[in-house]
Protein backbone atom coordinates (compact mmCIF):
# COMPACT_ATOMS: atom_id res chain seq x y z
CA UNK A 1 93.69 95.91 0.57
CA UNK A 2 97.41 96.69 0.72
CA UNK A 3 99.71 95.47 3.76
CA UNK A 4 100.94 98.10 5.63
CA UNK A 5 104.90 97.77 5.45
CA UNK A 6 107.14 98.00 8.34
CA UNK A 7 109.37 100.88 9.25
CA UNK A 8 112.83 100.22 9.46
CA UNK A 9 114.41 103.11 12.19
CA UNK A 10 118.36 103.66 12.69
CA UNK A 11 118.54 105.10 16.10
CA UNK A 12 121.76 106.92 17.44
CA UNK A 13 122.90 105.67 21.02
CA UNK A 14 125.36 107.82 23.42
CA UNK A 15 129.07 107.47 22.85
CA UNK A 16 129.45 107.85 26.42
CA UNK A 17 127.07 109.78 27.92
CA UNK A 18 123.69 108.50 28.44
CA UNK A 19 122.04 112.27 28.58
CA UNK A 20 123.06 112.12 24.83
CA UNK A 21 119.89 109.80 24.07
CA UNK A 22 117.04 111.83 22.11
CA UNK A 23 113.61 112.14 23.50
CA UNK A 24 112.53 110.94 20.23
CA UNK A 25 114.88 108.00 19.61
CA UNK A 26 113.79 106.60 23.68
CA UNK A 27 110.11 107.17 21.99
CA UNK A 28 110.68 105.15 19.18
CA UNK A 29 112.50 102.55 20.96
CA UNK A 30 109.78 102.00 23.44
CA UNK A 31 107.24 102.07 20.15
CA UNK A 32 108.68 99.46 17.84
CA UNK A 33 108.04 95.57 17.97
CA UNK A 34 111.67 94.85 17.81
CA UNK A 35 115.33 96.04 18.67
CA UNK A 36 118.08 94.50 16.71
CA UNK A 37 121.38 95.69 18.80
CA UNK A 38 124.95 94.98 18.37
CA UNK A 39 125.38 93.61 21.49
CA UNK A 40 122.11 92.46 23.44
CA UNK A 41 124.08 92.93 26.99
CA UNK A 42 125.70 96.86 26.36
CA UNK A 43 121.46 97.90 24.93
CA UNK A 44 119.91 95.84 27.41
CA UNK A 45 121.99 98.50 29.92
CA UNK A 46 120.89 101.56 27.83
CA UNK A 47 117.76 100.29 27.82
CA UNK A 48 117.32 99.45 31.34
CA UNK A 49 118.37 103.17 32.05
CA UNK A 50 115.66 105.19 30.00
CA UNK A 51 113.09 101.94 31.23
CA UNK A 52 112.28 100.69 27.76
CA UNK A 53 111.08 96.94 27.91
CA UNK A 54 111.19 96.38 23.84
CA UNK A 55 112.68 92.97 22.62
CA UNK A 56 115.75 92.73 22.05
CA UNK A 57 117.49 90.81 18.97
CA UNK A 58 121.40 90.41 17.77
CA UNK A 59 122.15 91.85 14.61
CA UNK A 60 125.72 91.87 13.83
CA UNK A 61 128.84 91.33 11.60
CA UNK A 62 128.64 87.52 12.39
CA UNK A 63 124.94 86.60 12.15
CA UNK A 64 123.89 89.59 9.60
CA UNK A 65 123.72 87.19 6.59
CA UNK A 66 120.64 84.97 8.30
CA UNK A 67 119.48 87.47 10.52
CA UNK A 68 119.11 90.64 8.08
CA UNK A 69 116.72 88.65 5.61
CA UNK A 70 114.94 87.44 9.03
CA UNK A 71 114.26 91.19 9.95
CA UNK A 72 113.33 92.27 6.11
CA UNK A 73 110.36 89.48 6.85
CA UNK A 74 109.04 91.10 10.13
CA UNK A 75 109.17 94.88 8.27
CA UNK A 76 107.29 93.10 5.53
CA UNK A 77 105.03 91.67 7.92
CA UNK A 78 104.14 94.96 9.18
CA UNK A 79 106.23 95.39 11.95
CA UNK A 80 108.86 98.31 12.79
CA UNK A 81 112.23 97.56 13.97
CA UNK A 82 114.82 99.92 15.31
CA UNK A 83 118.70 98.91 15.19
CA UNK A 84 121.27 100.34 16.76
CA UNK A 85 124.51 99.58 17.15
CA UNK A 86 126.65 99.61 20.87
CA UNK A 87 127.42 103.24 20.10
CA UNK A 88 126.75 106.08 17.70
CA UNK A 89 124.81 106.05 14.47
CA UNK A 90 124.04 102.33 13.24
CA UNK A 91 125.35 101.97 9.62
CA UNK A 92 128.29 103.55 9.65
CA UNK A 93 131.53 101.38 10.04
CA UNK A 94 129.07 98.33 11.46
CA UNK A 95 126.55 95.91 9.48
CA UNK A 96 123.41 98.40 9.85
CA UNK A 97 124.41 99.77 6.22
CA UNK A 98 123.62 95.96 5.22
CA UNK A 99 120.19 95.93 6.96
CA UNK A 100 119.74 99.39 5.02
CA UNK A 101 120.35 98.00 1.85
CA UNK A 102 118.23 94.96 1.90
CA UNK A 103 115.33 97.22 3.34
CA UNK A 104 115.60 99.41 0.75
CA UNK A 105 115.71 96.55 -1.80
CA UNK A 106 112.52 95.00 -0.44
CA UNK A 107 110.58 98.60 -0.80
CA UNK A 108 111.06 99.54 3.41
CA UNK A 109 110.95 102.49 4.60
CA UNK A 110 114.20 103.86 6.72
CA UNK A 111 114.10 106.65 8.89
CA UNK A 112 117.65 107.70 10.51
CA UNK A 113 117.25 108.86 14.69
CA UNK A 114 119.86 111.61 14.26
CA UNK A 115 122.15 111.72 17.62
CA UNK A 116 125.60 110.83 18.96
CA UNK A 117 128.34 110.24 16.05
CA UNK A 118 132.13 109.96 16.79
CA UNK A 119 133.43 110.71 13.47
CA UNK A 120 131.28 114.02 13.55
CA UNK A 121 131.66 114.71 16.74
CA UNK A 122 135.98 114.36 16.85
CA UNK A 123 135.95 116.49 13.75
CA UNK A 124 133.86 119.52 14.80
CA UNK A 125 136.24 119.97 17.90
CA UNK A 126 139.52 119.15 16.52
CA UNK A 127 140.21 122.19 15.11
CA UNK A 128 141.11 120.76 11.50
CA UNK A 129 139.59 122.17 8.50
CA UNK A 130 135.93 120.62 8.23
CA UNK A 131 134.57 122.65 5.02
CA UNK A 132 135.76 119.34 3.40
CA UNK A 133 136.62 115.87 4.66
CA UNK A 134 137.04 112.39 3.93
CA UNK A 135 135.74 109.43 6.19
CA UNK A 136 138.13 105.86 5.88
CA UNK A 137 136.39 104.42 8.53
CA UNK A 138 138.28 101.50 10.10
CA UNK A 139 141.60 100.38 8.53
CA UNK A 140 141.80 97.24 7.37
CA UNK A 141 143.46 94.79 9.97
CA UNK A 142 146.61 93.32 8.02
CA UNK A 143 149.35 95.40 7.58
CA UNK A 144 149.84 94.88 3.76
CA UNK A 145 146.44 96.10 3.41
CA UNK A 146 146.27 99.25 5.98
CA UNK A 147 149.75 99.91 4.29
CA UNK A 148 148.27 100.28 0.70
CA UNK A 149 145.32 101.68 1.62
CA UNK A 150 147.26 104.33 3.68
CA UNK A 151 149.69 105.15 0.66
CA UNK A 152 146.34 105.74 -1.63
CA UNK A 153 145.54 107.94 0.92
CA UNK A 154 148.79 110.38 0.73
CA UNK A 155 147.48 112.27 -1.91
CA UNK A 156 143.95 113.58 -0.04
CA UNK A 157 144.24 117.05 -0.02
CA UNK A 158 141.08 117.24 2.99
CA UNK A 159 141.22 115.96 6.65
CA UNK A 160 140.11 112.65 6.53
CA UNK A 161 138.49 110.78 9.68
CA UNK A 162 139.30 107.28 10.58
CA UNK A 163 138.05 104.64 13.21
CA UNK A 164 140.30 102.69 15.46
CA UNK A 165 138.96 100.54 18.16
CA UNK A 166 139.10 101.71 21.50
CA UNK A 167 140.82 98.00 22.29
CA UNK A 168 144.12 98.71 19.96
């Protein structure tokens, strides 16, 4: 008899609005064995609000290396996990895309939670051309290196998107 495989769900979170939370992703959520969040303290808040009581786990840029192989074993095991990240659609700009690609290596299942995404949602109301568009994501964080990847840049003929920390 074959072992029934995990599912591995990226679930969109609000990007400042909590009424921007999906029926279906606050379904899934309450469903799954497992949460792996960015930041345990900002979901357990989300969480608290739509009164899911689903365990929560860290999954991020500094424990990703032990703790993504540590969730590929529980999907393997059978269990479904959701991640998310503190806001907007895990896996872009944050270590979900890592959890995505060892899922995908060990034969998981991933299902995206469409919802809340800053890149999408700046371009669609910034009035720039958005029939074609590039996405840099964060720049790097020394100057030598934003500096040379903004001169390859120069060249782009299409609005391109970046991601700058709310902090800077």
């Amino acid at each position: 008899m074959l072992e029934k495989l995990g599912i591995l769900y990226l679930c969109a979170t609000p990007i400042g609005n909590l009424e921007d939370m999906t029926y279906r992703a606050v379904r899934v959520l309450s469903e799954v064995g497992v949460i792996a969040a960015e930041d345990t303290r900002h979901t357990r808040k989300l969480l608290s609000h739509f009164e899911i009581h689903t365990r929560l786990i860290s999954y991020h840029e500094h424990n990703k290396a032990e703790r993504g192989p540590e969730i590929v074993q529980r999907l393997l095991a059978g269990e479904d996990v959701a991640v998310v990240s503190d806001a907007g659609m895990p896996g872009i700009s944050d270590p979900g895309s890592d959890l995505v690609a060892l899922a995908i290596a060990a034969g998981i299942t991933v299902i995206p939670l469409p919802g809340a995404n800053a890149a999408l949602s700046a371009l669609v109301c910034s009035g720039l051309d958005t029939s074609l568009f590039t996405f840099i994501g964060f720049l790097p964080k020394g100057k030598k290196k934003r500096r040379e990847l903004i001169a390859s840049l120069v060249t782009n003929p299409h609005t391109m998107v970046f991601y700058e920390s709310p902090h800077h």
